[in-house]
PDB file of N, CA and C in Angstrom:
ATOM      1  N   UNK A   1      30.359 -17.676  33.531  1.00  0.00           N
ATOM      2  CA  UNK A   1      30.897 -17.449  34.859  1.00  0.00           C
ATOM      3  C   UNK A   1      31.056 -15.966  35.076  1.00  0.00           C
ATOM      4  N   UNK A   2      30.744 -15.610  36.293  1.00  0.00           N
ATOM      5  CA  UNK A   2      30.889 -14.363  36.879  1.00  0.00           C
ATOM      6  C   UNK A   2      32.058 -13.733  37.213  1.00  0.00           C
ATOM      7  N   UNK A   3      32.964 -14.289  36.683  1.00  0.00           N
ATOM      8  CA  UNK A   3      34.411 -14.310  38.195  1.00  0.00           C
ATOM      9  C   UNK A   3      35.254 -14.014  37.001  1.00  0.00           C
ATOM     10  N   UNK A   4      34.582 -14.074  35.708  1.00  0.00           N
ATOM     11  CA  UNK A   4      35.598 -13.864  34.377  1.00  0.00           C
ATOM     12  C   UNK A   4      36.866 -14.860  34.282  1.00  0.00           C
ATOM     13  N   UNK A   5      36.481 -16.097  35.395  1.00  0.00           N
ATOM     14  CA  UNK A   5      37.533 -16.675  35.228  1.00  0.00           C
ATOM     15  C   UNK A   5      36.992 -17.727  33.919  1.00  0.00           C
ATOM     16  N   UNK A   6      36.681 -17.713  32.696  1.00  0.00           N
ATOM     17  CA  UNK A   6      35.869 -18.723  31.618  1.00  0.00           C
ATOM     18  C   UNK A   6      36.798 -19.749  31.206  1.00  0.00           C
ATOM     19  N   UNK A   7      36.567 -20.688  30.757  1.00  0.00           N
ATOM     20  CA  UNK A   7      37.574 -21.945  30.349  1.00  0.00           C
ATOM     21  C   UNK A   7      37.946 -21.326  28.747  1.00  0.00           C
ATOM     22  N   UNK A   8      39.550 -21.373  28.834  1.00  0.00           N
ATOM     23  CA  UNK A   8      39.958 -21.045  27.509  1.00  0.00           C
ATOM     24  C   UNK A   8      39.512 -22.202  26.633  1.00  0.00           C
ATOM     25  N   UNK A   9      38.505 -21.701  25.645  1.00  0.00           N
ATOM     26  CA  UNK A   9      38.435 -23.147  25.161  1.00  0.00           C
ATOM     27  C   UNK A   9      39.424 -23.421  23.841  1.00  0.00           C
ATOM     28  N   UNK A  10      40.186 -22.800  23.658  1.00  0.00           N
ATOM     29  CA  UNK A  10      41.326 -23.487  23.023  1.00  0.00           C
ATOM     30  C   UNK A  10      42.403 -24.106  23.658  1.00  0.00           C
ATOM     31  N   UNK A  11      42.279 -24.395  24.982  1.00  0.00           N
ATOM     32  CA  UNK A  11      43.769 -25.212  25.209  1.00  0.00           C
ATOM     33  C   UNK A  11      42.691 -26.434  25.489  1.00  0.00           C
ATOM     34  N   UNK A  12      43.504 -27.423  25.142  1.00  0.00           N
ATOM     35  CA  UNK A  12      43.243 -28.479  25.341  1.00  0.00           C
ATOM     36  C   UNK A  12      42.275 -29.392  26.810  1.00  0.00           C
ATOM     37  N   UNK A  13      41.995 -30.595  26.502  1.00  0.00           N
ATOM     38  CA  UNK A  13      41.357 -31.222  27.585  1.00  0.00           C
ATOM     39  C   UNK A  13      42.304 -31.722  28.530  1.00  0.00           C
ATOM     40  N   UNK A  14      43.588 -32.036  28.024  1.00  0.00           N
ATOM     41  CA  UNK A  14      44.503 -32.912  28.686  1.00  0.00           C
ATOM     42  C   UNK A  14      45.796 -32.281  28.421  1.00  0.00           C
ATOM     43  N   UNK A  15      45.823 -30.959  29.203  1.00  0.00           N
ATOM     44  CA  UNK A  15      47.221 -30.130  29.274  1.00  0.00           C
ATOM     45  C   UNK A  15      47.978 -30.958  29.118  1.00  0.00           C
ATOM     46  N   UNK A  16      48.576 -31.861  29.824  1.00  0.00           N
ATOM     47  CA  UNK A  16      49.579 -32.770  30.394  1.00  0.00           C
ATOM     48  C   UNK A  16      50.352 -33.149  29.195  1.00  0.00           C
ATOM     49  N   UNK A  17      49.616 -33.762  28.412  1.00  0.00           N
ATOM     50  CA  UNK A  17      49.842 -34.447  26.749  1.00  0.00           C
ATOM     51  C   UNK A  17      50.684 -33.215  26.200  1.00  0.00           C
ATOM     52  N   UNK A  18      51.665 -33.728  25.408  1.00  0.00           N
ATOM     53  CA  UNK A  18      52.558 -32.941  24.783  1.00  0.00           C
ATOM     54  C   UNK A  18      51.746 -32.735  23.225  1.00  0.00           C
ATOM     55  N   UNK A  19      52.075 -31.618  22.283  1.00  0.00           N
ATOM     56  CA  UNK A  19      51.291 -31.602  20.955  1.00  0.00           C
ATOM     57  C   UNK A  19      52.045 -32.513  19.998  1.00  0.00           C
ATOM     58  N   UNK A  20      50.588 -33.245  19.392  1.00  0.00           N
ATOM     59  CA  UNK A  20      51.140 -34.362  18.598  1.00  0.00           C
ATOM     60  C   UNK A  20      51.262 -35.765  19.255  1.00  0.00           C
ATOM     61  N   UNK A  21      50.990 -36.083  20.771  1.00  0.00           N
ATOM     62  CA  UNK A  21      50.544 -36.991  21.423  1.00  0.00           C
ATOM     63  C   UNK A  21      49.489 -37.634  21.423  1.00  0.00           C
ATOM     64  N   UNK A  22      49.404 -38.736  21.476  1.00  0.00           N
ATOM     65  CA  UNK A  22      47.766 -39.005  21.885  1.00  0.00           C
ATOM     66  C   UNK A  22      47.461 -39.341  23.139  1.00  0.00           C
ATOM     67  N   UNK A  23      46.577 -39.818  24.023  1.00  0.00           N
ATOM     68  CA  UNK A  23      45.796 -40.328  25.250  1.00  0.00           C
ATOM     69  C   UNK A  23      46.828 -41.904  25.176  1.00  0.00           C
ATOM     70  N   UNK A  24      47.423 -41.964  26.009  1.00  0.00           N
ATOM     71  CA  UNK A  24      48.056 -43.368  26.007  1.00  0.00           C
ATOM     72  C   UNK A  24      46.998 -44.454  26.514  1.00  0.00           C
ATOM     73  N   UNK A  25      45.599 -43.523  27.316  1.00  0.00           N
ATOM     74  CA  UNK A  25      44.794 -44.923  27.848  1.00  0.00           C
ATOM     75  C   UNK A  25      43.346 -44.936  26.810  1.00  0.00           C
ATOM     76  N   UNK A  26      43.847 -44.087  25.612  1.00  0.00           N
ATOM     77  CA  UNK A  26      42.669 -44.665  24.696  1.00  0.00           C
ATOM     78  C   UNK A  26      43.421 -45.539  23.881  1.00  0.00           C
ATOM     79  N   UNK A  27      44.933 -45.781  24.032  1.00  0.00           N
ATOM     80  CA  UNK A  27      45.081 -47.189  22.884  1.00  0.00           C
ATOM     81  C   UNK A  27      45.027 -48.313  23.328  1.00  0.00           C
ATOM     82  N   UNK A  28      44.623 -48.915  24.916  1.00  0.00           N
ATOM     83  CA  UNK A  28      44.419 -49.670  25.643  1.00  0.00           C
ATOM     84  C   UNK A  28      43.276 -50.037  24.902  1.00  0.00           C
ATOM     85  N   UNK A  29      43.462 -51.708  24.969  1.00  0.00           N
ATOM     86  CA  UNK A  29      42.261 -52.129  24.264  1.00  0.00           C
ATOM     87  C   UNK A  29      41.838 -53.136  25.581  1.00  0.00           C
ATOM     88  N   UNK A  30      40.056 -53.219  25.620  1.00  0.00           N
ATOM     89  CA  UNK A  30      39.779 -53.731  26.876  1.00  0.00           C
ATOM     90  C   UNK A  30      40.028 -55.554  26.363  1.00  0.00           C
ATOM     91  N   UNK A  31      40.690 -55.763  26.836  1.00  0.00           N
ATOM     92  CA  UNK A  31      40.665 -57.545  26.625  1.00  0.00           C
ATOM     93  C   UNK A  31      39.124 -58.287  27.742  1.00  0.00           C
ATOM     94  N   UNK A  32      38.568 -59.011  27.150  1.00  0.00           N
ATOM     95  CA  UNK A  32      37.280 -59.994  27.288  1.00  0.00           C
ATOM     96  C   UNK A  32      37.238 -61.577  27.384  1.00  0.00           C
ATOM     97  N   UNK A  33      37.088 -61.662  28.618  1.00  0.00           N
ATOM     98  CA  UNK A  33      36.541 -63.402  28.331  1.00  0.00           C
ATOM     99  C   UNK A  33      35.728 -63.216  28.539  1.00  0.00           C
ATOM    100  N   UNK A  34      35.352 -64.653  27.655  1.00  0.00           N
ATOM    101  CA  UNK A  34      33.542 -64.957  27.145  1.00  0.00           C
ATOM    102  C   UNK A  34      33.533 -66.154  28.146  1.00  0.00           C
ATOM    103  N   UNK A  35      32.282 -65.935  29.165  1.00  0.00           N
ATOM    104  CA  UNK A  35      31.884 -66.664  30.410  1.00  0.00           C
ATOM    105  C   UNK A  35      30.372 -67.465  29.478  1.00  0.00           C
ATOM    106  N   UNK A  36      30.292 -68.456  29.660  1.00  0.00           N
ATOM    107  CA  UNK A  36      29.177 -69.511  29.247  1.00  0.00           C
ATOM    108  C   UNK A  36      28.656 -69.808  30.861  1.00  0.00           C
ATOM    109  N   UNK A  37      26.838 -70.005  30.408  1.00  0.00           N
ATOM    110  CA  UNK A  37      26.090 -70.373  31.650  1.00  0.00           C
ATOM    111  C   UNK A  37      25.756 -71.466  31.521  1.00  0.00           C
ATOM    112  N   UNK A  38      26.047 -72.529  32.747  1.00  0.00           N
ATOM    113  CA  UNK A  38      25.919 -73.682  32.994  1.00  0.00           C
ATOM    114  C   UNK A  38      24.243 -73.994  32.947  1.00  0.00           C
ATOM    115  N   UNK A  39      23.567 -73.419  33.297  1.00  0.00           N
ATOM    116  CA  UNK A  39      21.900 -73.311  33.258  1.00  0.00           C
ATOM    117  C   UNK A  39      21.553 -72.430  31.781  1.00  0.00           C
ATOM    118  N   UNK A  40      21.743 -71.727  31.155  1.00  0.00           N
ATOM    119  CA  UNK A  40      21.122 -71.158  30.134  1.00  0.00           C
ATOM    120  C   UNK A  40      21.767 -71.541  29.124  1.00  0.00           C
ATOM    121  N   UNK A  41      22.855 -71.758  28.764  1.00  0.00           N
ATOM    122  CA  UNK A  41      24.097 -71.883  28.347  1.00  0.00           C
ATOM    123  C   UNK A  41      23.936 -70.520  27.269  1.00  0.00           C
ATOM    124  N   UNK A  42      23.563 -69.453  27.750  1.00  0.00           N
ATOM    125  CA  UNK A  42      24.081 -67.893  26.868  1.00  0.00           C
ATOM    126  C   UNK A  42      25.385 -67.483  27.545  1.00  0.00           C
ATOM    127  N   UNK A  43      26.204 -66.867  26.610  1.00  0.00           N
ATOM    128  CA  UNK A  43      27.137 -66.355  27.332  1.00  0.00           C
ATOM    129  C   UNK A  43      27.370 -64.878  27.329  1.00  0.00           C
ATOM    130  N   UNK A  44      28.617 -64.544  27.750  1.00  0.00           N
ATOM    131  CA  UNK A  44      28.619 -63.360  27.822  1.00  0.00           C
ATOM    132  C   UNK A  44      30.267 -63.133  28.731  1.00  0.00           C
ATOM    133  N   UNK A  45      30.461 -61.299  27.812  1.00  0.00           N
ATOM    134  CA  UNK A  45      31.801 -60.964  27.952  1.00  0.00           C
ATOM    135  C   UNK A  45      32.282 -60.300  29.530  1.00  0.00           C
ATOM    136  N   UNK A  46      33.357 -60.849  29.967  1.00  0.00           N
ATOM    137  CA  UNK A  46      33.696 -60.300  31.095  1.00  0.00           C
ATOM    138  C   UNK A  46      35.130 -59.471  31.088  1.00  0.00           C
ATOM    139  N   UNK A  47      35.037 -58.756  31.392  1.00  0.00           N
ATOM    140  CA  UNK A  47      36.526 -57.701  31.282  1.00  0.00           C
ATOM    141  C   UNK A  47      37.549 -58.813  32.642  1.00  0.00           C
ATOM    142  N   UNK A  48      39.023 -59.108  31.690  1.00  0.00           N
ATOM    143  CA  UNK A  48      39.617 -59.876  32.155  1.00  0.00           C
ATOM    144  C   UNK A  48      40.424 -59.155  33.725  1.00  0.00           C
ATOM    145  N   UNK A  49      40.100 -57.852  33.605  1.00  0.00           N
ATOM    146  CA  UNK A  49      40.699 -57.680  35.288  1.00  0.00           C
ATOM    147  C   UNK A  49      39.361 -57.751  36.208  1.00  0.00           C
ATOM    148  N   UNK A  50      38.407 -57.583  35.816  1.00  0.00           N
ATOM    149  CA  UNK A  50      36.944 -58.593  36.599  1.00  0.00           C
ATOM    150  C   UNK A  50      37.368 -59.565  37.390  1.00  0.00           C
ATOM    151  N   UNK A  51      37.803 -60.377  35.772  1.00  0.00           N
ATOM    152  CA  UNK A  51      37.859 -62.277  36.284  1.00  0.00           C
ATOM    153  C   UNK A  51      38.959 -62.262  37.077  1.00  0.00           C
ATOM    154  N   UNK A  52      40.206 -61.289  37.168  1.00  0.00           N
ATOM    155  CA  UNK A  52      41.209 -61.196  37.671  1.00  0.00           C
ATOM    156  C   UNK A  52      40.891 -60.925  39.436  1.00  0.00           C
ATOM    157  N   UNK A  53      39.909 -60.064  39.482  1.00  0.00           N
ATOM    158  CA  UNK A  53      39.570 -59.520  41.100  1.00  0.00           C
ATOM    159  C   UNK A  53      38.925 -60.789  41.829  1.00  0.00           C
ATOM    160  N   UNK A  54      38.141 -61.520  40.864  1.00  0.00           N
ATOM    161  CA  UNK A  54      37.512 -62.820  41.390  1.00  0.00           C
ATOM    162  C   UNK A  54      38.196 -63.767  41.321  1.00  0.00           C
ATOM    163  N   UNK A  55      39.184 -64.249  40.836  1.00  0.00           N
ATOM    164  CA  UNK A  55      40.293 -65.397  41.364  1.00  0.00           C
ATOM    165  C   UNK A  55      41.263 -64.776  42.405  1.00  0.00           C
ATOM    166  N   UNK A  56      40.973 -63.546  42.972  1.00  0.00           N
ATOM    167  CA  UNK A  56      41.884 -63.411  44.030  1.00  0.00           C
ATOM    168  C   UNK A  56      41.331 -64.210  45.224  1.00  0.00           C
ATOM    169  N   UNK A  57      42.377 -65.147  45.663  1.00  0.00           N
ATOM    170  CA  UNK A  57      42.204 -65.753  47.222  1.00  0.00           C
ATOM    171  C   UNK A  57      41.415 -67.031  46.524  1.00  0.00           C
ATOM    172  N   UNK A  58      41.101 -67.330  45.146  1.00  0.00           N
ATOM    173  CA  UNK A  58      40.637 -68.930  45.035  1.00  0.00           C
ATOM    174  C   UNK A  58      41.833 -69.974  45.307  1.00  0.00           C
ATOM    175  N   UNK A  59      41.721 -71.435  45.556  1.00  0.00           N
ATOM    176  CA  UNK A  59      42.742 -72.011  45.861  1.00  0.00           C
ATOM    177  C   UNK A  59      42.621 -72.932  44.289  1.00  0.00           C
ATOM    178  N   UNK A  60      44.366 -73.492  44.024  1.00  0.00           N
ATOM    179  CA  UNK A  60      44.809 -73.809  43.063  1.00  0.00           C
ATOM    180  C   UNK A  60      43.414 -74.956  42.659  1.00  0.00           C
ATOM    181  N   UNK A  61      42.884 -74.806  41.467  1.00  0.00           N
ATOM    182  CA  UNK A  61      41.908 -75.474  40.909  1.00  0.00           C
ATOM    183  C   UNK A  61      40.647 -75.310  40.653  1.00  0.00           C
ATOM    184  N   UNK A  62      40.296 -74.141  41.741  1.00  0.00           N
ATOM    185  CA  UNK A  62      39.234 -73.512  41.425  1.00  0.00           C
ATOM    186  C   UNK A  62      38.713 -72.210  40.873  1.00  0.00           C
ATOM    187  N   UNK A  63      37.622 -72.507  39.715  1.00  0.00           N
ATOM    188  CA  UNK A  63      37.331 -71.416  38.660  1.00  0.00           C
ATOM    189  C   UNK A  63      36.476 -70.441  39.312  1.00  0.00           C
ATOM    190  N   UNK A  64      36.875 -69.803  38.528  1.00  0.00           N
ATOM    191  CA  UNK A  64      35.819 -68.285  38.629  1.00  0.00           C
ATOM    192  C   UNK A  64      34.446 -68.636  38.492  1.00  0.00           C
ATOM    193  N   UNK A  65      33.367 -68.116  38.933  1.00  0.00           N
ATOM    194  CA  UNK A  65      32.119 -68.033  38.938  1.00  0.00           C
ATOM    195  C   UNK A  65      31.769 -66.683  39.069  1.00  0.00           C
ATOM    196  N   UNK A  66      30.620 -66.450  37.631  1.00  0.00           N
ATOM    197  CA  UNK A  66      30.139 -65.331  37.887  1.00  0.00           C
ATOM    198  C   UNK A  66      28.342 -65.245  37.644  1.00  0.00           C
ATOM    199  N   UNK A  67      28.004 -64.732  37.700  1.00  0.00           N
ATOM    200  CA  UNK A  67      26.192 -64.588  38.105  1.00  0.00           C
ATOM    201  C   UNK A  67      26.136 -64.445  36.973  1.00  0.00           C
ATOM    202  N   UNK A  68      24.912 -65.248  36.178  1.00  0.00           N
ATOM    203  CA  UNK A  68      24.635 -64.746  34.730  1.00  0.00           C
ATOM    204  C   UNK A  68      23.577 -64.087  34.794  1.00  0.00           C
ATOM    205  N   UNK A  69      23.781 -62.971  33.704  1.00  0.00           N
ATOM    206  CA  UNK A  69      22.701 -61.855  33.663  1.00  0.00           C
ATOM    207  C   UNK A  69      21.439 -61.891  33.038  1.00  0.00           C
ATOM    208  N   UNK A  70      20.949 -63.055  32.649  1.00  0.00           N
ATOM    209  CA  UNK A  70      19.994 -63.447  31.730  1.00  0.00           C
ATOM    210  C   UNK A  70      18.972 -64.356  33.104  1.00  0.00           C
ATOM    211  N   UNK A  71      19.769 -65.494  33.508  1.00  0.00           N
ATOM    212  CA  UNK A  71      18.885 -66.131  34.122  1.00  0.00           C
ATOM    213  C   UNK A  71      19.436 -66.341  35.784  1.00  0.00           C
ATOM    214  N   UNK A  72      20.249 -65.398  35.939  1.00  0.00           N
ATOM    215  CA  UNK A  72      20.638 -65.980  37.621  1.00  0.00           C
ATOM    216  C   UNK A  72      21.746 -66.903  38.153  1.00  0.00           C
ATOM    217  N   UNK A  73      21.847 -67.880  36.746  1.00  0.00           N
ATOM    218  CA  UNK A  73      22.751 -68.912  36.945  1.00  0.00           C
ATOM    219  C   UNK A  73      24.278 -68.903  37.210  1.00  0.00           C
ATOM    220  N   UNK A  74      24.833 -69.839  37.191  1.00  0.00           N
ATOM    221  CA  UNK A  74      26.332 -69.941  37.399  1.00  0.00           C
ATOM    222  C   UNK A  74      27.083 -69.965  36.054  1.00  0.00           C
ATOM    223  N   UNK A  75      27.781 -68.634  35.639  1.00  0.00           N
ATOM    224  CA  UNK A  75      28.770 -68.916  34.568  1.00  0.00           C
ATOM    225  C   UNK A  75      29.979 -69.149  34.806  1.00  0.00           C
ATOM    226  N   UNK A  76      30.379 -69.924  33.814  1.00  0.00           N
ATOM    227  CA  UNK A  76      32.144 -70.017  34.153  1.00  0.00           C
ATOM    228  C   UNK A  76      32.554 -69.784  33.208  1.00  0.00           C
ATOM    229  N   UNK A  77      34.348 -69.521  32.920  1.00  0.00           N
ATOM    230  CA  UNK A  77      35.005 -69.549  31.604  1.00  0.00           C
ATOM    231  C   UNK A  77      34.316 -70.056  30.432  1.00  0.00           C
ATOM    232  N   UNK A  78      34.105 -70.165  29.489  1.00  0.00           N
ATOM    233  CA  UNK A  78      33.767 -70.697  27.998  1.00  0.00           C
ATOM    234  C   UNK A  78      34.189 -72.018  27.344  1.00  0.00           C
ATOM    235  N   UNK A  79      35.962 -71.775  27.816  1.00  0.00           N
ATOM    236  CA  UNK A  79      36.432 -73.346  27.676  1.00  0.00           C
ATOM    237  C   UNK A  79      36.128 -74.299  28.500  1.00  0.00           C
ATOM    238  N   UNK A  80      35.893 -73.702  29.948  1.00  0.00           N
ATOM    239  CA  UNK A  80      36.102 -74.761  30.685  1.00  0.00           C
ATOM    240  C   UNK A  80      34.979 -75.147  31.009  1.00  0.00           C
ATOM    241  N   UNK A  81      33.896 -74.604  30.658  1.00  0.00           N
ATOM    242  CA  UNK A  81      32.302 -74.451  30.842  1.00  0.00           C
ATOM    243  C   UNK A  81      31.751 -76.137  29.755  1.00  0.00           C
ATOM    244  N   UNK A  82      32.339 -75.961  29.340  1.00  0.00           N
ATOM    245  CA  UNK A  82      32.276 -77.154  27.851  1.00  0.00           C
ATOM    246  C   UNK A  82      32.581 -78.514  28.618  1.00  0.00           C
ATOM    247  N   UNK A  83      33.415 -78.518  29.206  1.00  0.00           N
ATOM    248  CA  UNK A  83      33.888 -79.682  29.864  1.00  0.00           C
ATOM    249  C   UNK A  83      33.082 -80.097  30.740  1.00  0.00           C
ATOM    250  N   UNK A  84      31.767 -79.508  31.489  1.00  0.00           N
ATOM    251  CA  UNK A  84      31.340 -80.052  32.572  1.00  0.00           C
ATOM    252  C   UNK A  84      29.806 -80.823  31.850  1.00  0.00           C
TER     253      UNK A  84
END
């Protein structure tokens, strides 16, 4: 940079953090449901605030559906995928 304004590169990435802290949103661990396809039956992991945005506004009884990425089809939950 021209402006001599250069990034100190010894202070840190995340001023904010006190020393001896860590990132509180790297100990977040991503929680996963495993969605099974009613047509392929492969499954596959869905990040549970996903499944969370897609049961918003379903009415009491009805499951999530999500597009499977293999063949197009309809996946649902894993457990409940078994039952049909």
């Amino acid at each position: 940079m021209s402006s001599g304004k250069e990034l100190d590169k010894n202070n840190d990435t995340l001023p904010w953090l006190k020393e001896g802290e860590e990132d509180p949103f790297l100990m977040e661990e991503d929680v996963l449901v495993i969605f099974k396809c009613l047509d392929c039956g492969k499954e596959d992991e869905v990040p549970d605030f996903v499944v969370d945005e897609f049961a918003y506004g379903l009415s009491e009884g009805e499951e999530v559906e999500v597009v499977c990425p293999y063949c197009n089809g309809t996946m649902r939950e894993a457990r409940n995928a078994l039952s049909d």
